[in-house]
Protein backbone atom coordinates (compact mmCIF):
# COMPACT_ATOMS: atom_id res chain seq x y z
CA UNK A 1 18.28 9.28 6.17
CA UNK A 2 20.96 9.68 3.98
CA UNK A 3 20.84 13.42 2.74
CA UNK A 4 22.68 12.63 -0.76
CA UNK A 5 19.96 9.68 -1.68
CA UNK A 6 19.32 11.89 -5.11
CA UNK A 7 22.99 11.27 -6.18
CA UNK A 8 23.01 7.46 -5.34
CA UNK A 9 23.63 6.38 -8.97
CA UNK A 10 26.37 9.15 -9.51
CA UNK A 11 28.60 7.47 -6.72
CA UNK A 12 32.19 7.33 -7.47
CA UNK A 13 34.07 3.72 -7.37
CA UNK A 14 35.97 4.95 -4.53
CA UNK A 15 33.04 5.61 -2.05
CA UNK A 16 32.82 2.46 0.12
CA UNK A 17 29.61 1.09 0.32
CA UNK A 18 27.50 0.66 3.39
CA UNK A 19 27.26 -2.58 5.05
CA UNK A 20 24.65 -5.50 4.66
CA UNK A 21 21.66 -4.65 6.96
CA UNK A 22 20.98 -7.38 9.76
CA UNK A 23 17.66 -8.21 9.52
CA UNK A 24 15.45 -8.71 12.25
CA UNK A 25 12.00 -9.86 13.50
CA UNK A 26 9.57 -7.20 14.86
CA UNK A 27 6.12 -7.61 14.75
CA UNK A 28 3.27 -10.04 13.37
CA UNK A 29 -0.28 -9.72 13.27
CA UNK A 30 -2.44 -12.45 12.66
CA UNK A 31 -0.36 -14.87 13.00
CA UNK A 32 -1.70 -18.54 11.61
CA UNK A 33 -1.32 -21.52 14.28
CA UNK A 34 0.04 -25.16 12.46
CA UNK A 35 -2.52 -26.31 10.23
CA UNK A 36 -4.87 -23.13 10.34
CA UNK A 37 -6.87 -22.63 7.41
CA UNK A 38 -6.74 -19.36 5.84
CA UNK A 39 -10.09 -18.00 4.95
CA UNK A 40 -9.99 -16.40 1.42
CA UNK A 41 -11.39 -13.45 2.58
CA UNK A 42 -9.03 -12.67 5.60
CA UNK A 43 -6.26 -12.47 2.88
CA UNK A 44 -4.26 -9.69 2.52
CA UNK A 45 -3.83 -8.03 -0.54
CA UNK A 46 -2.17 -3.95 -0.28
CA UNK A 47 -0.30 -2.52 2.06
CA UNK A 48 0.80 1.11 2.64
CA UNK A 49 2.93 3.01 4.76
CA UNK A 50 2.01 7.49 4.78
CA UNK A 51 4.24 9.61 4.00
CA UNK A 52 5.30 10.31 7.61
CA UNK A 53 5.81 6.55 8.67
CA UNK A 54 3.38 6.74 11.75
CA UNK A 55 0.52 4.84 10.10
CA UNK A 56 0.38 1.48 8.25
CA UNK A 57 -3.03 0.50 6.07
CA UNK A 58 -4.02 -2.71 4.64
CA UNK A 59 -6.63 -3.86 2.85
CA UNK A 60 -7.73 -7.58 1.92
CA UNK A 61 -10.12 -9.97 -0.43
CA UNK A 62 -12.93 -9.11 1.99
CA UNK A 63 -12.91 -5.38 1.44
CA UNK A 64 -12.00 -4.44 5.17
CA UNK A 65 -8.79 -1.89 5.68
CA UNK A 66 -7.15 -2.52 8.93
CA UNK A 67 -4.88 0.92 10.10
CA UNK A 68 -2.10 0.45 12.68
CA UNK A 69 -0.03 3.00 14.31
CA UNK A 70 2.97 3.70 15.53
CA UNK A 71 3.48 3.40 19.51
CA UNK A 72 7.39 3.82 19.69
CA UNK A 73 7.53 7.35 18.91
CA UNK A 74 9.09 10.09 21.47
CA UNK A 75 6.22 11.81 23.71
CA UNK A 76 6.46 15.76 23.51
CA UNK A 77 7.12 15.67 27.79
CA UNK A 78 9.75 13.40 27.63
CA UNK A 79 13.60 14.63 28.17
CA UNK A 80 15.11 13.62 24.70
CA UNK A 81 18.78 14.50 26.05
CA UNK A 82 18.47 11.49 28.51
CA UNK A 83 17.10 8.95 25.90
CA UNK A 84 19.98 9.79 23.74
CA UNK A 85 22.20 9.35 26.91
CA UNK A 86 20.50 5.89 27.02
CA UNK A 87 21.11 5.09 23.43
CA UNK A 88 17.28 4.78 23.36
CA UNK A 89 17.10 6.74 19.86
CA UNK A 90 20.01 4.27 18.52
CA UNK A 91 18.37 0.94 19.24
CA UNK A 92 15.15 1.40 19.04
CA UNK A 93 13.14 0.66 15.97
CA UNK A 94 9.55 0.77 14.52
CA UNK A 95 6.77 -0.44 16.60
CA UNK A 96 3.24 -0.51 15.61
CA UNK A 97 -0.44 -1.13 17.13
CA UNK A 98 -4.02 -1.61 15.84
CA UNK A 99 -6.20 1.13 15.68
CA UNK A 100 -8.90 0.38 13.95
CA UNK A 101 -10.61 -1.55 10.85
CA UNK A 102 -13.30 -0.51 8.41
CA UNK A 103 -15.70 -2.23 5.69
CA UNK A 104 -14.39 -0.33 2.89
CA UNK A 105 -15.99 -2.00 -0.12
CA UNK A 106 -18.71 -4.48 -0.64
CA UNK A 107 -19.27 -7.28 -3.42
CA UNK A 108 -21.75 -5.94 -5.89
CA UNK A 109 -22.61 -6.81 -9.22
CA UNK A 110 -23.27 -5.16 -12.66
CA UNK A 111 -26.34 -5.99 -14.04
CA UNK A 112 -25.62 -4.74 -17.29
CA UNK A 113 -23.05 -6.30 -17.98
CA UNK A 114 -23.66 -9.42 -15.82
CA UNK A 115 -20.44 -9.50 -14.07
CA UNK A 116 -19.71 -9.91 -10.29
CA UNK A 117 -17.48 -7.06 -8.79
CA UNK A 118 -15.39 -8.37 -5.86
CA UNK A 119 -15.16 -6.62 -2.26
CA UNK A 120 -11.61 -7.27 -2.58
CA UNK A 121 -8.86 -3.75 -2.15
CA UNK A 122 -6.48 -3.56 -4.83
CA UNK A 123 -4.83 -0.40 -4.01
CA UNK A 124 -4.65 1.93 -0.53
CA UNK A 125 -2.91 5.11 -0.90
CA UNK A 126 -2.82 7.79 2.14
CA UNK A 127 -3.70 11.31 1.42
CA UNK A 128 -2.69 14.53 3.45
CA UNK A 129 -3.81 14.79 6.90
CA UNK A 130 -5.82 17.86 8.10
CA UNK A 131 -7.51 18.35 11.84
CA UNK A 132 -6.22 15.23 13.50
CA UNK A 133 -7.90 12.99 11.42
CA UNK A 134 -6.49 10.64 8.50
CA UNK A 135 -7.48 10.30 4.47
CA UNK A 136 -6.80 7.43 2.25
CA UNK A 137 -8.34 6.32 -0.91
CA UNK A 138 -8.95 2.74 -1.10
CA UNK A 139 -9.82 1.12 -4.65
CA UNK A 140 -11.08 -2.54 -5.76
CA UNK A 141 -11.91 -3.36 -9.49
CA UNK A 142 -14.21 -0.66 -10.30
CA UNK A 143 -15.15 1.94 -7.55
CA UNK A 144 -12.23 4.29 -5.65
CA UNK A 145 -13.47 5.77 -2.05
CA UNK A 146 -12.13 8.45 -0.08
CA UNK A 147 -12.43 7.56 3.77
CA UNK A 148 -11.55 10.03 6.41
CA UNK A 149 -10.94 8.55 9.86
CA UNK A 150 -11.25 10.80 12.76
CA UNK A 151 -11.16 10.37 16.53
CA UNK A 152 -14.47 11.41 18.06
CA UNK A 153 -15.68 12.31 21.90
CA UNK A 154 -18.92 9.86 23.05
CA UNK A 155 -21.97 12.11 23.83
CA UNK A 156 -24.42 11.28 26.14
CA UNK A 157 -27.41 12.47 27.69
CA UNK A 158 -26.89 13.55 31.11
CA UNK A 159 -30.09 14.97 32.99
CA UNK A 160 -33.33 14.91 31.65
CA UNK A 161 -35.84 17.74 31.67
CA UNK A 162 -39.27 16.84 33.36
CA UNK A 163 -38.83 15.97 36.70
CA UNK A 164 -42.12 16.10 38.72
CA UNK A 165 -40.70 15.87 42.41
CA UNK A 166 -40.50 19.40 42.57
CA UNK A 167 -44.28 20.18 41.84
CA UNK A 168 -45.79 19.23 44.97
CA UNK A 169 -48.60 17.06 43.07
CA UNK A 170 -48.93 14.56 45.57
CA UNK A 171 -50.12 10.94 45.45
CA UNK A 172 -52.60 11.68 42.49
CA UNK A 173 -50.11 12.85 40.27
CA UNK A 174 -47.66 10.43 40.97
CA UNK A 175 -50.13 7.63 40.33
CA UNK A 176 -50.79 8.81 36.64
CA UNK A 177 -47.39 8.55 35.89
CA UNK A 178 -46.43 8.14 31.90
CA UNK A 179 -43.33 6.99 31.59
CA UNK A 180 -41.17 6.64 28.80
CA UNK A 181 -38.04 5.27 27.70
CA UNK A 182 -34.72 6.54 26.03
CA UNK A 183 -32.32 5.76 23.52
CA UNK A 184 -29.70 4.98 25.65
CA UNK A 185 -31.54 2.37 27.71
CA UNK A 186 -32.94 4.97 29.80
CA UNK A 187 -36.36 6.10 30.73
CA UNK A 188 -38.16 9.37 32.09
CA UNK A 189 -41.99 10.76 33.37
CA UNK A 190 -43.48 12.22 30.28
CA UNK A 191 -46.40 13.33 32.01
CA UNK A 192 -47.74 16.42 32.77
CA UNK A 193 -49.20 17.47 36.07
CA UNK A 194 -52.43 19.46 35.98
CA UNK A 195 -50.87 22.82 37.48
CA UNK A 196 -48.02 22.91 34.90
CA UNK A 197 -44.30 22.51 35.43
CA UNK A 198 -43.10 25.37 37.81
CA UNK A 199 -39.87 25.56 35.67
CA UNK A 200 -38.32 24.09 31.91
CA UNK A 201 -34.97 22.04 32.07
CA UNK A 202 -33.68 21.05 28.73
CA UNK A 203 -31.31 17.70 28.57
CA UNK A 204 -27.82 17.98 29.47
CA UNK A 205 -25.94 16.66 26.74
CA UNK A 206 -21.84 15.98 27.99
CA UNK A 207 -19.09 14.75 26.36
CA UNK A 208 -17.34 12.06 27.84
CA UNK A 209 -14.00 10.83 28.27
CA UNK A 210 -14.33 7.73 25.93
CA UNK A 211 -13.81 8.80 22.12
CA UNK A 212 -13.76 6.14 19.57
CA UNK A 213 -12.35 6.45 15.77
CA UNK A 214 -15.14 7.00 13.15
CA UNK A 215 -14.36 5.81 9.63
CA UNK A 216 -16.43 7.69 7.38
CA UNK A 217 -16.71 7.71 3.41
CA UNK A 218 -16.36 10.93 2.19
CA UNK A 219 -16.32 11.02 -1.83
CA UNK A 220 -16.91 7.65 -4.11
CA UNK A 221 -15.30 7.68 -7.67
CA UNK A 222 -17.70 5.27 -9.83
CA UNK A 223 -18.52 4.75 -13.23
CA UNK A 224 -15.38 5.81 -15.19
CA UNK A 225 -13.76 2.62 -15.35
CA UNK A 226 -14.69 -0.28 -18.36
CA UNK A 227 -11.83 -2.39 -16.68
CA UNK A 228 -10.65 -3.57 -13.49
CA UNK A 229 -8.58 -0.29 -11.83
CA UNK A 230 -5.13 -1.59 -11.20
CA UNK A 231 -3.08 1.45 -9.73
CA UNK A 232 -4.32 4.54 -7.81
CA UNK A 233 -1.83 7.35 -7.23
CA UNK A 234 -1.63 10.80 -5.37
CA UNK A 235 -0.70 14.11 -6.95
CA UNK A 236 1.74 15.31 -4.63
CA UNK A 237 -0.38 18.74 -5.37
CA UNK A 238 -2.31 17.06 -2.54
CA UNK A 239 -5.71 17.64 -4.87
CA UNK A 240 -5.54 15.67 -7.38
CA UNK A 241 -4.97 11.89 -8.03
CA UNK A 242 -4.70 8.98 -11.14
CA UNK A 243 -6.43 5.92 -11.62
CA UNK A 244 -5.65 3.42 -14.04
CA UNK A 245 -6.96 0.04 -15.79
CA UNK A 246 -5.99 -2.18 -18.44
CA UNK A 247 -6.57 0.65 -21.38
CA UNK A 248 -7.36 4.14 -19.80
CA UNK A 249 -5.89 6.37 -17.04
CA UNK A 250 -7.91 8.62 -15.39
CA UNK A 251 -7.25 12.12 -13.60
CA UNK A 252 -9.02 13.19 -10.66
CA UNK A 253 -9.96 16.07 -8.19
CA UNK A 254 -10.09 14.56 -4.80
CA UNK A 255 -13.26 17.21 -4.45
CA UNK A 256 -14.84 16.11 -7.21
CA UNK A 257 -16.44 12.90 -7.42
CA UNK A 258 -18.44 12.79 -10.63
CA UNK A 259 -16.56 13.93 -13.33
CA UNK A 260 -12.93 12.47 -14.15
CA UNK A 261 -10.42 13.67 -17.09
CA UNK A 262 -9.22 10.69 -19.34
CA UNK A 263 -5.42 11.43 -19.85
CA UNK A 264 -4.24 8.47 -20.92
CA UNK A 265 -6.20 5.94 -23.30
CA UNK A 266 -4.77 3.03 -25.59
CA UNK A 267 -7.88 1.45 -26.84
CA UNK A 268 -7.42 0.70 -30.08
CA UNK A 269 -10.15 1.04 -32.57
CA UNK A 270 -10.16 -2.64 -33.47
CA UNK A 271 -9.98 -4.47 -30.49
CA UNK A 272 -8.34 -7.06 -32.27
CA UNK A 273 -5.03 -4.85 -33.07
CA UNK A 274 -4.73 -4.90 -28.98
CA UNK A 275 -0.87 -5.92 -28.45
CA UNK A 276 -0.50 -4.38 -25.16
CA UNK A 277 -2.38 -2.68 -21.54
CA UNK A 278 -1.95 -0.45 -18.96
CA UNK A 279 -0.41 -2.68 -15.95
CA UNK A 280 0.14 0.15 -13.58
CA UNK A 281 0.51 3.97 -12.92
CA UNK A 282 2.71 6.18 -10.73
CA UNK A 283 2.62 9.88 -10.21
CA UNK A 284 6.01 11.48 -9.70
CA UNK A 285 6.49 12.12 -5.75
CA UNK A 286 7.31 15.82 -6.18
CA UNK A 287 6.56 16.86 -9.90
CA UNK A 288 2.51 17.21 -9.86
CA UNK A 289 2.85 17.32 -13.70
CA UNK A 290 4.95 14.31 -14.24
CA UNK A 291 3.69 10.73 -14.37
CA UNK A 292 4.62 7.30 -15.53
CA UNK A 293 3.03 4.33 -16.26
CA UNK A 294 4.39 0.62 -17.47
CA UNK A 295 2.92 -1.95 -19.92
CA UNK A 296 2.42 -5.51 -20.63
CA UNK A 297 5.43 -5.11 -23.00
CA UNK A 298 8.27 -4.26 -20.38
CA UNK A 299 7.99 -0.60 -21.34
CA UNK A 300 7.75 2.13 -18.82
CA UNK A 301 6.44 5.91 -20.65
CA UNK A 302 7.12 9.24 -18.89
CA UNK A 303 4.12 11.88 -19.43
CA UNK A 304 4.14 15.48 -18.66
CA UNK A 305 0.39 16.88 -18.03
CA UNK A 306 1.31 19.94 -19.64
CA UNK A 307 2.11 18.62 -23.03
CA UNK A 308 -1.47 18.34 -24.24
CA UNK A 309 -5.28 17.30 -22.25
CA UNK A 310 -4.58 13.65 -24.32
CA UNK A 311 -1.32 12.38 -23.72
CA UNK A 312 -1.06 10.85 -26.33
CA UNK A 313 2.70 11.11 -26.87
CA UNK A 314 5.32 10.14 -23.69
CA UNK A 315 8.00 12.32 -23.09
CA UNK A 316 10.33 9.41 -22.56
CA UNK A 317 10.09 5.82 -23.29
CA UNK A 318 11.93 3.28 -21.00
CA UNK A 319 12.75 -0.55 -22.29
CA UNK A 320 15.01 -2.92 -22.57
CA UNK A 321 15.80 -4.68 -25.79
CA UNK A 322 16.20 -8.26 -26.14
CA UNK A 323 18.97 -9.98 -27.06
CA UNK A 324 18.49 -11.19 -30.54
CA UNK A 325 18.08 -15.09 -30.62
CA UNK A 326 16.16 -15.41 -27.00
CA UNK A 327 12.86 -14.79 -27.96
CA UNK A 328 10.29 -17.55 -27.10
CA UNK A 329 6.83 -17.93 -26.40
CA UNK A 330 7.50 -16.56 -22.65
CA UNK A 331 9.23 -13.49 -23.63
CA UNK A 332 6.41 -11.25 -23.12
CA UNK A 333 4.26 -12.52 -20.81
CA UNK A 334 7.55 -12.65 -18.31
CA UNK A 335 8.50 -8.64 -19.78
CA UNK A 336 5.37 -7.61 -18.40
CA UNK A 337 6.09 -5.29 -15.24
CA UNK A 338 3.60 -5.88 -12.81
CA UNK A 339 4.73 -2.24 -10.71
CA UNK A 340 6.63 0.28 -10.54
CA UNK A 341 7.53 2.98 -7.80
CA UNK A 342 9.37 5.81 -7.85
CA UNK A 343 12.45 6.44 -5.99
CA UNK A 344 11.80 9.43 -2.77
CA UNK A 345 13.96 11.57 -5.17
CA UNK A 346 12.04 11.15 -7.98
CA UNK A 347 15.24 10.59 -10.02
CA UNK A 348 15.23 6.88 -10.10
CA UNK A 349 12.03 4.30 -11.32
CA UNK A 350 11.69 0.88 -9.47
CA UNK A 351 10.49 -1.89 -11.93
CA UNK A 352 9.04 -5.37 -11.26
CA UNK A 353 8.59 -8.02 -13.87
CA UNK A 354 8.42 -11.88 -13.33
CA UNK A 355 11.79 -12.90 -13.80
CA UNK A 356 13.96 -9.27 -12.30
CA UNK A 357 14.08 -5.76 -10.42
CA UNK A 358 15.00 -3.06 -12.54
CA UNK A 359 16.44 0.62 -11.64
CA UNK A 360 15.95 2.89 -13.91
CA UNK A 361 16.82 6.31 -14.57
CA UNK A 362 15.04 9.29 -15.61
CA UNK A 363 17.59 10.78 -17.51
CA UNK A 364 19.10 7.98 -19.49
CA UNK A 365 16.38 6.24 -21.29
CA UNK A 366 18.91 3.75 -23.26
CA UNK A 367 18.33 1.07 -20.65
CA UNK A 368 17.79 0.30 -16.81
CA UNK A 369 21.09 1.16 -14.68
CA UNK A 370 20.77 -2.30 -12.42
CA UNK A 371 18.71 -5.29 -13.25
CA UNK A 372 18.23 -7.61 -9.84
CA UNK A 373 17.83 -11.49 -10.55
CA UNK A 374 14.91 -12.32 -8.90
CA UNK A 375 13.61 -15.66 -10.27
CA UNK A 376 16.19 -16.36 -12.85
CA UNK A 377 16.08 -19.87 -11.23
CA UNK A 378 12.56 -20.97 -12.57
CA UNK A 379 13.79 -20.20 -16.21
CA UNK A 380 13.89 -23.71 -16.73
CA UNK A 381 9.94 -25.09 -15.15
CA UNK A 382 8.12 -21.64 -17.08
CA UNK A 383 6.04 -24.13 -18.64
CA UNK A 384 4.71 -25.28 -15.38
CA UNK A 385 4.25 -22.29 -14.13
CA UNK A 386 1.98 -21.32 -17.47
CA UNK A 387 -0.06 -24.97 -16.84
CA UNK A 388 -0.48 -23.44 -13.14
CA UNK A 389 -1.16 -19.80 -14.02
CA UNK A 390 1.70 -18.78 -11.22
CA UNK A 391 3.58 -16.87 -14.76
CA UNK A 392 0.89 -14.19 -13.95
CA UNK A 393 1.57 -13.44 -10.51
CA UNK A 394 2.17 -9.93 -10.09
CA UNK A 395 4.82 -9.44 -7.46
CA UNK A 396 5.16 -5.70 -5.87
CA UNK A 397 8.61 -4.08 -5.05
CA UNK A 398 9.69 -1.16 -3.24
CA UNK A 399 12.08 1.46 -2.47
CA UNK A 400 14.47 2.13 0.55
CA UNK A 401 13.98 6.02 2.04
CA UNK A 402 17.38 6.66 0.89
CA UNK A 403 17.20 4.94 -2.34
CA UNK A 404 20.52 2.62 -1.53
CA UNK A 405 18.67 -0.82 -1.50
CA UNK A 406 14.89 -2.54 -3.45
CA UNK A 407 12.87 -4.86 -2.24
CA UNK A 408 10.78 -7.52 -3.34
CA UNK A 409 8.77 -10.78 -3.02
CA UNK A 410 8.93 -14.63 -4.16
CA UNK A 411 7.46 -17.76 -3.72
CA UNK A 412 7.58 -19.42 -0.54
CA UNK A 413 6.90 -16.39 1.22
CA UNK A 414 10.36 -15.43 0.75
CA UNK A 415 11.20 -11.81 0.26
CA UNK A 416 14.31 -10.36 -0.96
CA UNK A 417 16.26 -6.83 -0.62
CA UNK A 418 19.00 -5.78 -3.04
CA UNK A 419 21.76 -3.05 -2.33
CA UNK A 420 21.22 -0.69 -5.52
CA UNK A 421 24.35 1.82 -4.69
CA UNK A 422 27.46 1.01 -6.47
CA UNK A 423 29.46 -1.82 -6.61
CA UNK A 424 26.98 -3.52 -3.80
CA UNK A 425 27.03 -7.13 -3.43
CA UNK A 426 23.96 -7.28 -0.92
CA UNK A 427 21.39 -9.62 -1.83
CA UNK A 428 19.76 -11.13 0.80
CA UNK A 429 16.78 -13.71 1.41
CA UNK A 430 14.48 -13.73 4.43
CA UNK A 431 11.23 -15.82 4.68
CA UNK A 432 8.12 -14.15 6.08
CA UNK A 433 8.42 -15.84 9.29
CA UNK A 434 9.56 -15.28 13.29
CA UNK A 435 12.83 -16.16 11.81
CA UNK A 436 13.59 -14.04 8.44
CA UNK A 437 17.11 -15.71 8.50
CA UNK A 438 16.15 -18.88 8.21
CA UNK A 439 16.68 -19.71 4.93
CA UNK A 440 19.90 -16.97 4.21
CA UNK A 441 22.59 -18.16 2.15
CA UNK A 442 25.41 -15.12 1.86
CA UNK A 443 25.91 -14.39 -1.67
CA UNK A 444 29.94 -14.00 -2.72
CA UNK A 445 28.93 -13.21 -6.75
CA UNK A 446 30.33 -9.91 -8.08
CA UNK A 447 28.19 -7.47 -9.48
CA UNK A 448 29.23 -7.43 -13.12
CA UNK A 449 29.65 -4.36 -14.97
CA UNK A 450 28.99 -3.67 -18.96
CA UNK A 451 30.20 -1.19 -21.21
CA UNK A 452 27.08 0.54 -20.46
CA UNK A 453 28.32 0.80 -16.85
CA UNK A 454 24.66 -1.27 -15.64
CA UNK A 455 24.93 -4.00 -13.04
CA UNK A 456 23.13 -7.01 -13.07
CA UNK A 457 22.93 -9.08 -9.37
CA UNK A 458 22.11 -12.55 -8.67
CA UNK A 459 19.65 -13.03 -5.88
CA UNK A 460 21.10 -15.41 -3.18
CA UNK A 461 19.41 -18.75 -3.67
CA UNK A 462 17.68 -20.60 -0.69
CA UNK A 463 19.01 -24.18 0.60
CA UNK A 464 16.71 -27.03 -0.38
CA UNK A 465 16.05 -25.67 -3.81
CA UNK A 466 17.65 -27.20 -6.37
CA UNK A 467 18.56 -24.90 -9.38
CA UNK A 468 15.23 -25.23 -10.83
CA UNK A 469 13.39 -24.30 -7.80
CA UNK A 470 11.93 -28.14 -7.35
CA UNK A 471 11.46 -27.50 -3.33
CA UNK A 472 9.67 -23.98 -3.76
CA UNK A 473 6.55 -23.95 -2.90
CA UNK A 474 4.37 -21.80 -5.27
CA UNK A 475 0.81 -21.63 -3.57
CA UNK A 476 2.42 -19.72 -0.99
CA UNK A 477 3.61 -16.68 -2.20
CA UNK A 478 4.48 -12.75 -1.11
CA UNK A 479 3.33 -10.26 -3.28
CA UNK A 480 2.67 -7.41 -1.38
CA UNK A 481 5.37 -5.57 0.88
CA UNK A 482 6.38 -1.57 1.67
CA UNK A 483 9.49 0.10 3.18
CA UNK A 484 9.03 2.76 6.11
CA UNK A 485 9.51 6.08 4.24
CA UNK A 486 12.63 6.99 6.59
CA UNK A 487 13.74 3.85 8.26
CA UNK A 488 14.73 0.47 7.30
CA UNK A 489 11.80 -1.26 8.47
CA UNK A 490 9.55 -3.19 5.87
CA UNK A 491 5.74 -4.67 6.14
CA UNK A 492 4.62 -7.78 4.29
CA UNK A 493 1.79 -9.71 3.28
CA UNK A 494 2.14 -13.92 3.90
CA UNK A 495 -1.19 -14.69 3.61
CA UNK A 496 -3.72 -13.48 6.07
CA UNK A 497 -0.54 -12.51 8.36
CA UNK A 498 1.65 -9.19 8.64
CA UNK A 499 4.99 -9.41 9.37
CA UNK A 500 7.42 -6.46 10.01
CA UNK A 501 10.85 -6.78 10.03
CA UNK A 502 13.96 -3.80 10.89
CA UNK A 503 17.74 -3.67 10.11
């Protein structure tokens, strides 16, 4: 990691930038044969690294989470002075395995309201670990759970108690036998012999070898939600945690599981003056009173708990202004951020909106310090993309460890990572496949630099797309993705299918 990630944006011209990472293919799971149907359920739909690296979660439409972990690590008895003789430390990269799965949610439906609540996980975030054994809250539209998954010995029975072949009652008593069965498959005499048992011997009860991982739900978090929860986030206080929907933001005590403080609410009284919602919340990663959430408008509003119980007021308001003349009908539905994440240093705010990645920082609220071109290409066919709904796709992006590059998703199960330092170039395009490099084009454009000192990149374009993005292929797309916390390794959704890739 790079131990000055906090000061990436203060970077003088003169520091020469790091290199474009190689990408490379590690891992898939669930790989689809030629012409396999994908089964709605078995779709993907988070993913989430914890905070250490060594576990990956991901949920889908069918309300399972699947948990992998990591199997490349170093073992405690192993000499690390001869692997790093070996250059085993320098090449090796991020390997991971299953573990186990778990029926997190299940479809249910409101009667009051008459409305059908999907199974489907919308959010997975891991929570601290404590006695060998993992937490994560998992969310779909209207209930949040808190699972803890622990690794537990198999018990069994290993000698029963009433054993007659030591009370010498002969033929009679072993004729009026009553036997009766176990459990486990077993069976043993449950009759008495008419002189008594000579002596008592309770059941044996051992602990075996085998132990299997036991997902169990520890807390649920129901009822305080009138709209489908889009964003659950940790306190980094390691008690306490948000959840958000279209109008309301809820805070949390991981303890607690039926009461909830409402924070955050922008119902209007008329629900006809409605002109914008809630799209998604993010606590700060190291200030447990700090907060942010984005809107439907492009607009991204920094809260401080201790201001007041109803926030109300932001402390900071982040947005771009438009350029006067280039408002149309799309302007706001393709303004509206779909996530947000912030930088490991806190200092810096990843945005996602349809058309761009923007970095923004904390301290200068006049305007994002790099806007990414993502889809700038489809400017031209956003009517089709209205007729087809594919306008309200809502694409996730994500952070480097060390804050020098973003990443996020497209159509075609492309994906795309950005350098965000200084006077980067990098902007390359891999495709969710065994072959990420398959459709790369190098990308020669400068950055350009305004008066305001922000950069705005190009993406590099595909081959076989022309410039309005005819040969993309918009039922298959890859909205969900994460970086490793400390290495440049990133997971990613393509349907049922997870693909890693490292640089």
């Amino acid at each position: 990691m790079n131990p000055k990630a906090a000061d990436v944006a203060e970077c003088g011209p003169s520091d020469s930038p790091p290199p474009p990472l190689d990408w490379r293919f590690s891992q898939v799971f669930g790989e689809r044969t030629a012409g396999e149907e994908v089964q709605e359920v078995d779709i993907i739909s988070a993913i989430e690294f914890d905070k250490s690296g060594d576990h990956l979660a991901t949920g889908d439409r069918g309300g399972r989470v699947v948990l992998f972990e990591r199997t490349d690590n170093i073992r405690d008895n192993e000499d690390r002075r001869e692997l790093e003789s070996q250059d085993y430390l320098a090449n090796k990269h991020p390997e991971f395995r299953y573990k186990t799965e778990f029926q997190s949610h299940e479809p249910e439906f409101d009667y009051l309201k008459s409305l059908e609540i999907e199974e489907k996980i919308n959010k997975i975030r891991w929570c601290q670990t404590a006695n060998n054994a993992l937490f994560l809250l998992s969310t779909n539209d209207k209930t949040i759970k808190y699972w803890k998954v622990q690794e537990k010995k198999v018990k069994r029975v290993a000698v029963m108690n009433m054993d007659t072949t030591q009370n010498g009652g002969g033929g009679a008593a072993s004729s009026s036998r009553t036997m009766s069965s176990l459990p486990n498959g077993g069976s043993y005499d449950s009759s008495f012999p008419p002189g008594g048992l000579p002596s008592l011997r309770l059941p044996v009860v051992v602990a075996s070898q085998e132990s299997n991982l036991v997902a169990r739900c520890r807390r649920v978090y129901a009822h305080a939600h009138d709209y489908h929860i889009n964003s659950v986030s940790n306190n980094s206080d390691g008690e306490t945690f948000i959840s958000a929907d279209d109008l309301r933001i809820n805070l949390w005590n991981l303890e607690i599981s039926n009461q909830s403080f409402n924070i955050v609410d922008v119902k209007p009284a008329n629900m006809e003056d409605l002109t914008e919602v809630i799209t998604c919340a993010e606590f700060h990663p190291t200030h447990c009173n700090t907060l942010a959430y984005s809107s439907s408008k492009g607009s991204i509003r920094l809260l401080d708990l201790r201001q007041s119980a109803l926030l109300d007021n932001h402390s900071k308001l982040f947005e771009e202004h438009e350029t006067p003349g280039t408002r149309s009908f799309f302007t706001e539905i393709i303004a509206s951020i779909s996530d947000i994440k912030f930088a490991r240093d806190g200092r810096h705010i990843l945005s996602r909106d349809y058309m761009t990645l923007k970095l923004w920082d904390i301290n200068m609220d006049s305007g994002p310090v790099a806007t990414f071109q993502v889809h700038e290409y489809l400017r031209p066919k956003l009517c089709d993309l209205y007729e087809n709904d594919s306008i309200f796709d809502k694409f996730e992006c994500c952070l480097s460890g060390d804050g020098l590059r973003v990443a996020t998703g497209s159509y075609s199960n492309l994906f795309r990572v950005f350098g965000s330092y200084p006077g980067s170039t990098e902007a390359t395009t891999l495709e969710a496949s065994r072959n990420p490099m398959r459709r790369q084009v190098q990308n020669t454009a400068r950055p350009a630099r305004s008066l305001m000192n922000r950069v705005v990149r190009r993406g590099a374009e595909s081959p076989g797309a022309d410039v309005n993005g005819n040969a993309y292929d918009f039922t298959t797309k890859l909205l969900h993705l994460a970086w490793h916390p400390t290495e440049n390794s990133i997971a990613c959704a393509a349907a049922n299918s997870l693909y890693m890739y490292y640089a």
